[in-house]
N, C-alpha and C. Protein backbone atom coordinates (compact mmCIF):
# COMPACT_ATOMS: atom_id res chain seq x y z
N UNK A 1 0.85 -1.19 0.00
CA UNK A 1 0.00 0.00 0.00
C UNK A 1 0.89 1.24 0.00
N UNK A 2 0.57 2.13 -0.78
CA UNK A 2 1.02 3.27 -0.87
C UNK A 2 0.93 4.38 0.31
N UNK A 3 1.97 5.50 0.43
CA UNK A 3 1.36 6.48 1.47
C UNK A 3 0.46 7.37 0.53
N UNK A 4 -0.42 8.11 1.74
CA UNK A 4 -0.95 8.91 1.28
C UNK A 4 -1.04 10.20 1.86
N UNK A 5 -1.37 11.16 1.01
CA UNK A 5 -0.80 12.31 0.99
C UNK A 5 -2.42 13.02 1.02
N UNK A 6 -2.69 14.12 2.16
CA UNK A 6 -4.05 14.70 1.69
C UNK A 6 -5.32 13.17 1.75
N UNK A 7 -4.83 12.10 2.45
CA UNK A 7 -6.37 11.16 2.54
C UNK A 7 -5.98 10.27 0.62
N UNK A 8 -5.42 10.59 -0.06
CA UNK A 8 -5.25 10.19 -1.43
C UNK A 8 -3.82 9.09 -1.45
N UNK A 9 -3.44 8.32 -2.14
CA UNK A 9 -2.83 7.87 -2.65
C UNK A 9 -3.43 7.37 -4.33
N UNK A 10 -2.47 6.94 -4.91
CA UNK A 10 -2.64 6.65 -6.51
C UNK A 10 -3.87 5.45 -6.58
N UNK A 11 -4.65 4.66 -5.78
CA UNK A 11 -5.65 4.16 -6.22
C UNK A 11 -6.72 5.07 -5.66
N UNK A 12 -6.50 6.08 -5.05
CA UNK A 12 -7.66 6.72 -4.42
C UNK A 12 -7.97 7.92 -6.07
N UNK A 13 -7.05 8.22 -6.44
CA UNK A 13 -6.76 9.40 -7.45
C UNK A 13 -7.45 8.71 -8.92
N UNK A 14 -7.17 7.03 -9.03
CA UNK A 14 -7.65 6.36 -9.85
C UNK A 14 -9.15 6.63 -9.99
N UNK A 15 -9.74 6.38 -8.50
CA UNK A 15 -11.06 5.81 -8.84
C UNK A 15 -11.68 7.64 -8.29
N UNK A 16 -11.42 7.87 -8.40
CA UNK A 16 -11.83 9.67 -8.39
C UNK A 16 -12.40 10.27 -10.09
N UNK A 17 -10.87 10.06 -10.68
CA UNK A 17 -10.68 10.12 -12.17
C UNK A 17 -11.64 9.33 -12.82
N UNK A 18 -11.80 7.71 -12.41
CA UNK A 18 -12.67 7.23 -13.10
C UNK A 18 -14.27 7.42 -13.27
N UNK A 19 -14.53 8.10 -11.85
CA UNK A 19 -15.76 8.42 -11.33
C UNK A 19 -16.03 9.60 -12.12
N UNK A 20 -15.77 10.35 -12.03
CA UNK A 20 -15.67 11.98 -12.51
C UNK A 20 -15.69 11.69 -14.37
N UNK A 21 -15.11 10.81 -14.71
CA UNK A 21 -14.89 10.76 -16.28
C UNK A 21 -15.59 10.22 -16.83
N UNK A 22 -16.54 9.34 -16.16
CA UNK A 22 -17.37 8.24 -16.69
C UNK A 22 -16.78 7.31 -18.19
N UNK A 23 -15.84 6.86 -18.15
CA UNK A 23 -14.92 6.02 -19.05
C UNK A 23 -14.92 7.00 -20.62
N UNK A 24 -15.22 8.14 -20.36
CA UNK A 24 -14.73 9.38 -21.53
C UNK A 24 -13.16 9.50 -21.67
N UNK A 25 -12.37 8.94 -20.61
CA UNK A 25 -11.05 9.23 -20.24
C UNK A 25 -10.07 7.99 -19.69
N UNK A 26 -9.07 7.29 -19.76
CA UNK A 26 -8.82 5.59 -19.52
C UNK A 26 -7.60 6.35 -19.11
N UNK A 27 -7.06 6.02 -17.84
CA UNK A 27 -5.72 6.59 -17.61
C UNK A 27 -5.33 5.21 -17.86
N UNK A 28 -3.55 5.57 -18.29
CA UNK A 28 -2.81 4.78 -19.08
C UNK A 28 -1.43 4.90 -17.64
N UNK A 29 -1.85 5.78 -16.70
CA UNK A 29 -0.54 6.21 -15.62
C UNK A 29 -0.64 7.06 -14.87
N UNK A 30 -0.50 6.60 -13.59
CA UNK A 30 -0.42 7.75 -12.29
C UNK A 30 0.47 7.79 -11.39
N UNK A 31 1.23 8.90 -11.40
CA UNK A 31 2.25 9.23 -10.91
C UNK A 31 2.64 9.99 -9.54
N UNK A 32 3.16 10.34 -8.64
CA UNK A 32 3.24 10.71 -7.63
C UNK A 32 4.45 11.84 -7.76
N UNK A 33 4.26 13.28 -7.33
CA UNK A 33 4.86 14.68 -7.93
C UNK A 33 5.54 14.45 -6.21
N UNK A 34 7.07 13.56 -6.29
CA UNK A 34 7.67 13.59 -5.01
C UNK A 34 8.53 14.72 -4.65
N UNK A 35 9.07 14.75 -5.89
CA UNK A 35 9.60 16.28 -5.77
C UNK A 35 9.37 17.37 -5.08
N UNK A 36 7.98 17.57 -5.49
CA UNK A 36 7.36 18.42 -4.99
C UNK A 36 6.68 18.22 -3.23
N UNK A 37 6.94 17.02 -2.93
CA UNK A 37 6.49 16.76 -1.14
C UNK A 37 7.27 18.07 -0.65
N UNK A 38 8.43 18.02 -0.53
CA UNK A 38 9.50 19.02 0.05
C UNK A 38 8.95 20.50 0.64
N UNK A 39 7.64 20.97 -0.16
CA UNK A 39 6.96 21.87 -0.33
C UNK A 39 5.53 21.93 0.51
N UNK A 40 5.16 20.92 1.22
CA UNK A 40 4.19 20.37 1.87
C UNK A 40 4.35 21.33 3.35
N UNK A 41 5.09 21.39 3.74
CA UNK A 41 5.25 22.47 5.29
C UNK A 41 4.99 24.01 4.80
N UNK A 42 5.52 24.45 3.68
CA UNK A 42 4.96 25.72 3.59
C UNK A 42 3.70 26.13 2.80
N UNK A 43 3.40 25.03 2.13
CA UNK A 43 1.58 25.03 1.73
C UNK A 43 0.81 25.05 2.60
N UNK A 44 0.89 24.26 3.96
CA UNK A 44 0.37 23.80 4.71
C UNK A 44 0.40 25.09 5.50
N UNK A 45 1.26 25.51 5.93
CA UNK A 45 1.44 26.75 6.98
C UNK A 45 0.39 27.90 6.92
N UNK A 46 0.17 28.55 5.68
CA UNK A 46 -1.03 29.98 5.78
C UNK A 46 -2.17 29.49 5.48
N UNK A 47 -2.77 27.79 5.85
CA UNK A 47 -4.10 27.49 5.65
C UNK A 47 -4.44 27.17 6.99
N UNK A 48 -3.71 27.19 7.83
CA UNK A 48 -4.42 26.78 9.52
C UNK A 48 -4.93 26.32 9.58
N UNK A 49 -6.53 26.22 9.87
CA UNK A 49 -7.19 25.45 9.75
C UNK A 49 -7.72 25.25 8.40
N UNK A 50 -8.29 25.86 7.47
CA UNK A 50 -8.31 25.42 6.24
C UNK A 50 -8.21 24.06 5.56
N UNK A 51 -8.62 23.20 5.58
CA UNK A 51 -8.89 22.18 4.54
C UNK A 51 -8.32 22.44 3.02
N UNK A 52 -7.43 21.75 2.32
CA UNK A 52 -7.15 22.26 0.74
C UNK A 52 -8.39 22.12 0.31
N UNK A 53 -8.55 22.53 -0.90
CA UNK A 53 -9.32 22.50 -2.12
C UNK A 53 -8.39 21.24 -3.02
N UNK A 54 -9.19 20.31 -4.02
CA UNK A 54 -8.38 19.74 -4.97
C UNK A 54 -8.87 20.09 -6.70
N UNK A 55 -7.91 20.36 -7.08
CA UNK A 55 -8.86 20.54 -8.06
C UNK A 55 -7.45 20.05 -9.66
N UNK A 56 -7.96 19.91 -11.28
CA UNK A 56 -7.34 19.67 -12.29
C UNK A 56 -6.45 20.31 -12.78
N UNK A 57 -5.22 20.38 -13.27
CA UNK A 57 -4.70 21.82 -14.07
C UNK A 57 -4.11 20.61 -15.29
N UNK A 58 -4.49 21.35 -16.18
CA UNK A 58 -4.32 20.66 -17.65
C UNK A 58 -3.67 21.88 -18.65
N UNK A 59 -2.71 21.51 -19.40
CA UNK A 59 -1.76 22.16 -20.16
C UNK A 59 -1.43 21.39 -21.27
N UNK A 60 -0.31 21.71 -21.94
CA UNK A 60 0.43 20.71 -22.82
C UNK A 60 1.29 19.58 -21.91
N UNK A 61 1.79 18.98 -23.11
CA UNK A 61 2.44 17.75 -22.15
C UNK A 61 3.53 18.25 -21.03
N UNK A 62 4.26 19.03 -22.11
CA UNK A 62 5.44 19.34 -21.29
C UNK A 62 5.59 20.56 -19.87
N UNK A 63 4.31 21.29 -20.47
CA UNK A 63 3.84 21.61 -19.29
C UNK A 63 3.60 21.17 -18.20
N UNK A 64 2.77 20.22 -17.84
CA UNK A 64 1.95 19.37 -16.63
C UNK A 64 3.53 18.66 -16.07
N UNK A 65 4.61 18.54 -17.01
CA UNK A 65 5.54 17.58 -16.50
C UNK A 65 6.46 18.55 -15.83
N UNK A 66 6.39 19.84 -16.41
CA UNK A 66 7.22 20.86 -15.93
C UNK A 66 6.76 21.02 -14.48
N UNK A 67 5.13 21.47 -14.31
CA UNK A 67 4.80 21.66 -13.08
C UNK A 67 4.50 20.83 -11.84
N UNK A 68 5.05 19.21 -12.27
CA UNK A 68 4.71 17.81 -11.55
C UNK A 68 6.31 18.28 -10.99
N UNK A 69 7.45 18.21 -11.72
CA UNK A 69 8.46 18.03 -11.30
C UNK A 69 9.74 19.14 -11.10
N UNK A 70 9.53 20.16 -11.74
CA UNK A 70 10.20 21.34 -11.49
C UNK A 70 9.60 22.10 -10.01
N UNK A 71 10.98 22.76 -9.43
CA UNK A 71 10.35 24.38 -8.35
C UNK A 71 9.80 25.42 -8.97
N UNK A 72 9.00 25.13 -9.68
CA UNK A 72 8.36 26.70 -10.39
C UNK A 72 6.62 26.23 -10.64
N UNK A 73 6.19 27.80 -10.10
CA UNK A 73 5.08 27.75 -10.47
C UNK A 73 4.19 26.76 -11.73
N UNK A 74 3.25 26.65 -11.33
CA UNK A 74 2.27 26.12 -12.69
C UNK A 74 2.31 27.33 -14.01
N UNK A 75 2.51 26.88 -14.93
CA UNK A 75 2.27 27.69 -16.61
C UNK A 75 1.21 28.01 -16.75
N UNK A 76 0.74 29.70 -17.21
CA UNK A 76 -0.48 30.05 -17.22
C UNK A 76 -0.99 29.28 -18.42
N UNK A 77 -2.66 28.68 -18.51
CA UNK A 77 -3.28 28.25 -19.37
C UNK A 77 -4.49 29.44 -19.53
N UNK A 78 -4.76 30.24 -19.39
CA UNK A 78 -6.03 30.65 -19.89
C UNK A 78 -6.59 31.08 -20.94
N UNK A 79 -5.05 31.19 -21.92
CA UNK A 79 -5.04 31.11 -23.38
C UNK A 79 -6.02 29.78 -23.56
N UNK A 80 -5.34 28.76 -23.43
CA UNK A 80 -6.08 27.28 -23.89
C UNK A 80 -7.09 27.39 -23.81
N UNK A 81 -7.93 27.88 -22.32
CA UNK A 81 -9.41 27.68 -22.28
C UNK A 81 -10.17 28.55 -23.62
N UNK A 82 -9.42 29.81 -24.36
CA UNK A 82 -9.83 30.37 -25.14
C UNK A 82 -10.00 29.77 -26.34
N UNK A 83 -8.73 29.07 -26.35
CA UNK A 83 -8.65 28.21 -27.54
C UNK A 83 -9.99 27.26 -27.84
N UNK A 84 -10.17 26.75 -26.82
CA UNK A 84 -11.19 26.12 -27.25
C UNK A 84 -12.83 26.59 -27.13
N UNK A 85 -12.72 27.40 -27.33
CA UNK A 85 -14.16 28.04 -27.78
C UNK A 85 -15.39 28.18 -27.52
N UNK A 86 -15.36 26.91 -26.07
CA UNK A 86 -16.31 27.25 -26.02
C UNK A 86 -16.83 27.74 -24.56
N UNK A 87 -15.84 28.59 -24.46
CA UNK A 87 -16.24 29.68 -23.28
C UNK A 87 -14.49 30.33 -22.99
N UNK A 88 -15.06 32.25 -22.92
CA UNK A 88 -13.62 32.68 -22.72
C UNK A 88 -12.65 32.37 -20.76
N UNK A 89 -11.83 32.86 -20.90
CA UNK A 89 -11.10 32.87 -20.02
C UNK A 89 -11.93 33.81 -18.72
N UNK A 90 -11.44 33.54 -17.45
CA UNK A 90 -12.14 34.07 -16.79
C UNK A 90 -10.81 35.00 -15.73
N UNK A 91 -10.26 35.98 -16.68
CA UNK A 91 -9.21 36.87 -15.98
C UNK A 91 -8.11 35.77 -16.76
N UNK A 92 -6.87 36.30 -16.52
CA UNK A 92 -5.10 35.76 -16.63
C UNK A 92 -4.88 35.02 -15.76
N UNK A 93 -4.21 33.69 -15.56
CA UNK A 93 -3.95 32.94 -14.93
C UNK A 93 -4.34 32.00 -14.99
N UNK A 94 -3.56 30.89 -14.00
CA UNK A 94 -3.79 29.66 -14.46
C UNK A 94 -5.08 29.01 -13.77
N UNK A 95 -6.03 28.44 -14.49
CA UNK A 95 -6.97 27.86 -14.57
C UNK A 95 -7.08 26.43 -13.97
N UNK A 96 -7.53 26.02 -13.06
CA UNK A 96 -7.61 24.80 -12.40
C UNK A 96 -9.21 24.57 -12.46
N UNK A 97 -9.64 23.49 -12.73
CA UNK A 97 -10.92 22.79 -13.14
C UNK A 97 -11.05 21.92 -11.46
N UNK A 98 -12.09 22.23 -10.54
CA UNK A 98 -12.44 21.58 -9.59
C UNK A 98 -12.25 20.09 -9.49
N UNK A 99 -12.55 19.20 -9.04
CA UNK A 99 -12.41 17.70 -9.20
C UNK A 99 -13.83 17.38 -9.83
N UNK A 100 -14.75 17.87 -9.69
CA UNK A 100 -15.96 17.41 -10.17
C UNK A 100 -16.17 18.02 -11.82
N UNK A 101 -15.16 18.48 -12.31
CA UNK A 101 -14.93 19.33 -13.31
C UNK A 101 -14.02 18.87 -14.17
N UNK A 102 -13.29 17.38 -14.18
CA UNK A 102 -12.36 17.01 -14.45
C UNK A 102 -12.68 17.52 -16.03
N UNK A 103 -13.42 17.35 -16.90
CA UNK A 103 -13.12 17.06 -18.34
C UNK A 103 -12.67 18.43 -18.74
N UNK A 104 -13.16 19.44 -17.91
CA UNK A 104 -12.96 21.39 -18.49
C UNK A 104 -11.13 21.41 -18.59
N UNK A 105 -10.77 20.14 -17.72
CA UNK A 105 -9.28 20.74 -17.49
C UNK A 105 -8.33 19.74 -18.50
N UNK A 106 -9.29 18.63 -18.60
CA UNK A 106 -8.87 17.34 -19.88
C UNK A 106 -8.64 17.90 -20.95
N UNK A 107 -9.76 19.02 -21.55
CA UNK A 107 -9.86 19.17 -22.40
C UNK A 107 -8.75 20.20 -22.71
N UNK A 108 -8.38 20.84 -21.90
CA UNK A 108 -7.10 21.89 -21.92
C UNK A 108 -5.88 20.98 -22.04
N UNK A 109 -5.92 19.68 -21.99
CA UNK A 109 -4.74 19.14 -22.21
C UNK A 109 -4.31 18.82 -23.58
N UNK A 110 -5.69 18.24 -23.79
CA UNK A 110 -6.25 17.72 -24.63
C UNK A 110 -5.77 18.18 -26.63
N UNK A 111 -5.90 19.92 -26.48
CA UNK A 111 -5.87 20.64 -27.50
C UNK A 111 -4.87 20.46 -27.88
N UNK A 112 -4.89 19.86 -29.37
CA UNK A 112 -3.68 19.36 -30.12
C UNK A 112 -3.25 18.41 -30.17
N UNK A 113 -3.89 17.32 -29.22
CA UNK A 113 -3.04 15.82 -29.09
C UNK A 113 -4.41 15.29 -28.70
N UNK A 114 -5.36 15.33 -29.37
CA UNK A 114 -6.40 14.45 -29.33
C UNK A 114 -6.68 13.08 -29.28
N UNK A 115 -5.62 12.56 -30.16
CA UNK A 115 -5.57 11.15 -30.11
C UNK A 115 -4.20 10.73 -29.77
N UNK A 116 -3.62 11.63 -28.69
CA UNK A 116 -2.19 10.93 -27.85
C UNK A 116 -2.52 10.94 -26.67
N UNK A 117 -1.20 10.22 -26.08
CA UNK A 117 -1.43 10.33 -24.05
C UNK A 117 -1.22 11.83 -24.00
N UNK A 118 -2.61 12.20 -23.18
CA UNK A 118 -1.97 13.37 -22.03
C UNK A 118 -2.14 13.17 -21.04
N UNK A 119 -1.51 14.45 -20.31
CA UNK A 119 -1.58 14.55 -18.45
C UNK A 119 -1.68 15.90 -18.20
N UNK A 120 -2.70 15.46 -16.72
CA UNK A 120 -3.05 16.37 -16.03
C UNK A 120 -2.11 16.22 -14.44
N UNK A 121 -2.61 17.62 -13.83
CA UNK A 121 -1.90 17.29 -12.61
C UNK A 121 -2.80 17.72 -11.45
N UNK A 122 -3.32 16.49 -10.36
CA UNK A 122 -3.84 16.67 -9.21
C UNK A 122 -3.41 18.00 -8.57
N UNK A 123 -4.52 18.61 -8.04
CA UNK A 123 -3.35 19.85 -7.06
C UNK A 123 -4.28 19.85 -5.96
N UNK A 124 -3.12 20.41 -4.60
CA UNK A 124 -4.08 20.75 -3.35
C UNK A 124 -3.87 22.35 -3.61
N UNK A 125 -5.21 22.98 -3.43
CA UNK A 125 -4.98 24.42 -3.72
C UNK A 125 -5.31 24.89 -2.03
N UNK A 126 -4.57 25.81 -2.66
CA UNK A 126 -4.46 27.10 -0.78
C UNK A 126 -5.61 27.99 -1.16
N UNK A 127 -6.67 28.06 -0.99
CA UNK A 127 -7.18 29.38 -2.65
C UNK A 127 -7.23 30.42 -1.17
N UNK A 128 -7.79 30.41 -0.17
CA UNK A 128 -7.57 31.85 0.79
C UNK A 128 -9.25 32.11 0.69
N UNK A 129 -9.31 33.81 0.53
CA UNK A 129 -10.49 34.16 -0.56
C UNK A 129 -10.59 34.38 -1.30
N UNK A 130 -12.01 34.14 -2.07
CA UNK A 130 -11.89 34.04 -3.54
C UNK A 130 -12.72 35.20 -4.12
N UNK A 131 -12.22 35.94 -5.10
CA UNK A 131 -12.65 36.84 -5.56
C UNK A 131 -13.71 36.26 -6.68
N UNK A 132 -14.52 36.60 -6.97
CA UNK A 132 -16.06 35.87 -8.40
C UNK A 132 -15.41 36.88 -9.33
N UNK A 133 -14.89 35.82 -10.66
CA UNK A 133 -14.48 36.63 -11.45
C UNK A 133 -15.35 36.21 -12.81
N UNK A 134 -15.96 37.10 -13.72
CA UNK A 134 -16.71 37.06 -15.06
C UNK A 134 -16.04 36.47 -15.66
N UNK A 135 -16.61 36.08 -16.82
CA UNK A 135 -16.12 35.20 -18.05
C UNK A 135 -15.58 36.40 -18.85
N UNK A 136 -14.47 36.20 -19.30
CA UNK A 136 -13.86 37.22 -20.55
C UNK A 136 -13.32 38.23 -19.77
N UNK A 137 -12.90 38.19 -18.55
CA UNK A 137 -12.19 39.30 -18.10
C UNK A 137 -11.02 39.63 -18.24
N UNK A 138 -10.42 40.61 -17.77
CA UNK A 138 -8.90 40.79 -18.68
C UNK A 138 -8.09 40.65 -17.39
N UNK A 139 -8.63 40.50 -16.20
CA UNK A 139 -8.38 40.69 -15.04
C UNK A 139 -6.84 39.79 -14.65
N UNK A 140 -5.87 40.37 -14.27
CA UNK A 140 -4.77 39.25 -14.10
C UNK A 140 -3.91 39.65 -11.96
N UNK A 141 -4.87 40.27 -11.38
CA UNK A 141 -4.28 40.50 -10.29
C UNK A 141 -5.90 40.43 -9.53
N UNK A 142 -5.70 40.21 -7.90
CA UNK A 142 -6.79 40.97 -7.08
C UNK A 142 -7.36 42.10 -7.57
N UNK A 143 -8.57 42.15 -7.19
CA UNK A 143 -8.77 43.74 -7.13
C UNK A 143 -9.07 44.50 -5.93
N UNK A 144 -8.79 43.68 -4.84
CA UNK A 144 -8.07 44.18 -3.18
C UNK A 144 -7.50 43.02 -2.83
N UNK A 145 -6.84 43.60 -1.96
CA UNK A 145 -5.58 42.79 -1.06
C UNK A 145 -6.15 42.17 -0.30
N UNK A 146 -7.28 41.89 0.05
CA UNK A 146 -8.73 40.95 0.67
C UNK A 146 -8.44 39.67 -0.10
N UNK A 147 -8.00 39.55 -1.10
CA UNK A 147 -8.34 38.39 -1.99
C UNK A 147 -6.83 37.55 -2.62
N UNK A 148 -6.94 36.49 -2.19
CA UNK A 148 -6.01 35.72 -2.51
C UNK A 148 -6.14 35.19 -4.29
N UNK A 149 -7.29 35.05 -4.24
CA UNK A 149 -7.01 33.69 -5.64
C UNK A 149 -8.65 34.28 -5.89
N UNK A 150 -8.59 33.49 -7.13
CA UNK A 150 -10.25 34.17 -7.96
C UNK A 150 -11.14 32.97 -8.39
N UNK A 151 -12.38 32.45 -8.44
CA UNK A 151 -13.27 31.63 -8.42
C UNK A 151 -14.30 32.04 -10.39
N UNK A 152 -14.60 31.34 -10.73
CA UNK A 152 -15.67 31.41 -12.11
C UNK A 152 -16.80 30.57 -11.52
N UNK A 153 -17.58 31.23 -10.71
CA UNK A 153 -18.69 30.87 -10.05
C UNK A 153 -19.99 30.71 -11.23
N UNK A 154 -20.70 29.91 -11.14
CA UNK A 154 -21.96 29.50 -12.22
C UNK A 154 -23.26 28.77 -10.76
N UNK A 155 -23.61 29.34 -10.61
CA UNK A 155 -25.10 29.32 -9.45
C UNK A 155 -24.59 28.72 -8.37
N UNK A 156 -23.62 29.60 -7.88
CA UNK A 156 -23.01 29.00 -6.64
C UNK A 156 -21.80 27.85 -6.74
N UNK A 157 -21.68 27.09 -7.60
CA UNK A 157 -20.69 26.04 -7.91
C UNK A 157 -19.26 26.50 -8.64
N UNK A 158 -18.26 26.25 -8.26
CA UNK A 158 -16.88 26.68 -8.98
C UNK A 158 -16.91 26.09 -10.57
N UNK A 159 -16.91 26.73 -11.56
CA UNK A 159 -16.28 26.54 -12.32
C UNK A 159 -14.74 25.91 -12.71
N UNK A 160 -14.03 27.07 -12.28
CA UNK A 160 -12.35 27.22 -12.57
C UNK A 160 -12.29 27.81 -10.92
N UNK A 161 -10.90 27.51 -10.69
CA UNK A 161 -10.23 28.02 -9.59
C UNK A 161 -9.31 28.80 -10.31
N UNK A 162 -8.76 30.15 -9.83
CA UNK A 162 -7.89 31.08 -10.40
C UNK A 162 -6.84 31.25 -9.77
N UNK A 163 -5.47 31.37 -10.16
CA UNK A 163 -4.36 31.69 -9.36
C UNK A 163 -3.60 32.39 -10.44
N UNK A 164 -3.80 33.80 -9.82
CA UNK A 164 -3.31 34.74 -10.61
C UNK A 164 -1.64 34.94 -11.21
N UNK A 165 -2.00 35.41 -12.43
CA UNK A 165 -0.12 35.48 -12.65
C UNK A 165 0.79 36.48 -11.54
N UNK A 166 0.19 37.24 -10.77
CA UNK A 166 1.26 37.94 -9.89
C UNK A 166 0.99 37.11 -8.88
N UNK A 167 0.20 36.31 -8.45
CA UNK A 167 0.72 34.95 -7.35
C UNK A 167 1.66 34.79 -6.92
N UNK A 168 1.92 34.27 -5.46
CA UNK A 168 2.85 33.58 -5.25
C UNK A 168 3.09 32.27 -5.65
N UNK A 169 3.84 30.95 -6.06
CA UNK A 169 3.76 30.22 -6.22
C UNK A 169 2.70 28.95 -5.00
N UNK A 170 3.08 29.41 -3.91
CA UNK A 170 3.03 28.20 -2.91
C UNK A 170 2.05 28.07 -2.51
N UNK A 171 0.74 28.47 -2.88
CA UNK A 171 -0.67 28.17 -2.65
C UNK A 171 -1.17 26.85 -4.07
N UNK A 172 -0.44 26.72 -4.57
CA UNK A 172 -0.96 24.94 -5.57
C UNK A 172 0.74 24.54 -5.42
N UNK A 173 -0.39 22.89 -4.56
CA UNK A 173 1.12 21.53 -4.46
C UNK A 173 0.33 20.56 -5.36
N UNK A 174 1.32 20.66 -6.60
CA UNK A 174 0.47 19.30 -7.47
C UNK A 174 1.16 18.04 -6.62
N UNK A 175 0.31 16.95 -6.72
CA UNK A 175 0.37 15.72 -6.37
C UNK A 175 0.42 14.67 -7.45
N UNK A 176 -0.02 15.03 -7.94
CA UNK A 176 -0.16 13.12 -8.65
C UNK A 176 -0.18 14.12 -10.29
N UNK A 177 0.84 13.25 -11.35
CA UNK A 177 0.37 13.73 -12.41
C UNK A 177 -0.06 12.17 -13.35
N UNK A 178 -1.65 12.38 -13.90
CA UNK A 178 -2.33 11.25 -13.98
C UNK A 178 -2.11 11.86 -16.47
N UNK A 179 -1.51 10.18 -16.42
CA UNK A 179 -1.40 10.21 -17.84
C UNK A 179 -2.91 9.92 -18.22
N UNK A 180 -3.64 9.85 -19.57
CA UNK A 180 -4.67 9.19 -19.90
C UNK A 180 -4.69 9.35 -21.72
N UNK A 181 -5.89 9.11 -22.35
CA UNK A 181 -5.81 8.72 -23.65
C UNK A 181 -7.36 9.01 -23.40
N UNK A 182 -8.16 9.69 -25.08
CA UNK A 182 -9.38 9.66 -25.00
C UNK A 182 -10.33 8.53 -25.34
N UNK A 183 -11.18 7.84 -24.33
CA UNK A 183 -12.14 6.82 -23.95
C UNK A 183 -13.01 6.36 -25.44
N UNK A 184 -13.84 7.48 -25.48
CA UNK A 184 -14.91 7.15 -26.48
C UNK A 184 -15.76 8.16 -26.53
């Protein structure tokens, strides 16, 4: 048995993914972002009591691998979400798809390699408070110092989680970066 990290280990992350995807999505590999443990005491530190948030971040390949295993922030995607058309960006920054949201963030992987493996990367987010940010905004910072990170709220439910490009890095610890291939 694996440890687990956050209540999760890699069969817990499996059957999450599988649940959430309804066999639209067949992971082919799930990986564990150890690198990145090292980083676990100061994520942990400005949420006190706080509970993480978990939520998707989907990019290109080399992206998701950059941000599984490099010290640097996640790569902004909110270009991608534009790319695909069918809904704009909600402010600058990188875009994380809730867990119950998995395919919004698939599909950001997705663009351009339709019929190859991609990956996404589990994250525990710090989000703080969240600012409600519109669709199509140009918005790439707070708009008070009240507000940590920004939300794309749709009748109360998260859309996207936001973590702005002037962010600090250490509010998203990806965990697991999960390969997959499209289902059917």
């Amino acid at each position: 048995m694996s440890a687990r990290i956050f209540d999760m280990d890699e069969e817990t992350v499996r059957q999450r993914f599988a649940e959430e995807c309804r066999g639209r999505l067949i992971i082919t590999e799930v990986r564990r972002c150890f690198h990145r443990l090292h980083a676990m005491d100061p994520f942990c530190e400005p949420m006190q009591v706080q509970r993480p948030v978990f939520g998707w971040y989907g990019a290109k390949a080399q992206l998701v691998e950059h941000g599984a295993f490099q010290d640097e922030a996640l790569h902004m995607n909110w270009e991608r979400v534009e790319i695909l058309s069918f809904e704009r960006a909600h402010g600058r920054g990188v875009h994380i798809a809730p867990v119950r949201r998995i395919m919004k963030s698939a599909m950001l992987s997705m663009v351009g390699s339709f019929h190859q493996e991609c990956h996404m990367l589990l994250c525990a987010l710090a989000l703080g408070i969240r600012e409600i940010v519109p669709e199509g905004s140009e918005q790439d910072s707070p708009s008070n110092p009240l507000f940590q990170t920004g939300v794309a709220n749709e009748l109360g439910e998260p859309m996207w989680h936001l973590i702005w490009e002037t962010s600090e890095p250490g509010g998203v610890l990806p965990l697991y970066v999960v390969s997959f291939v499209f289902g059917h």
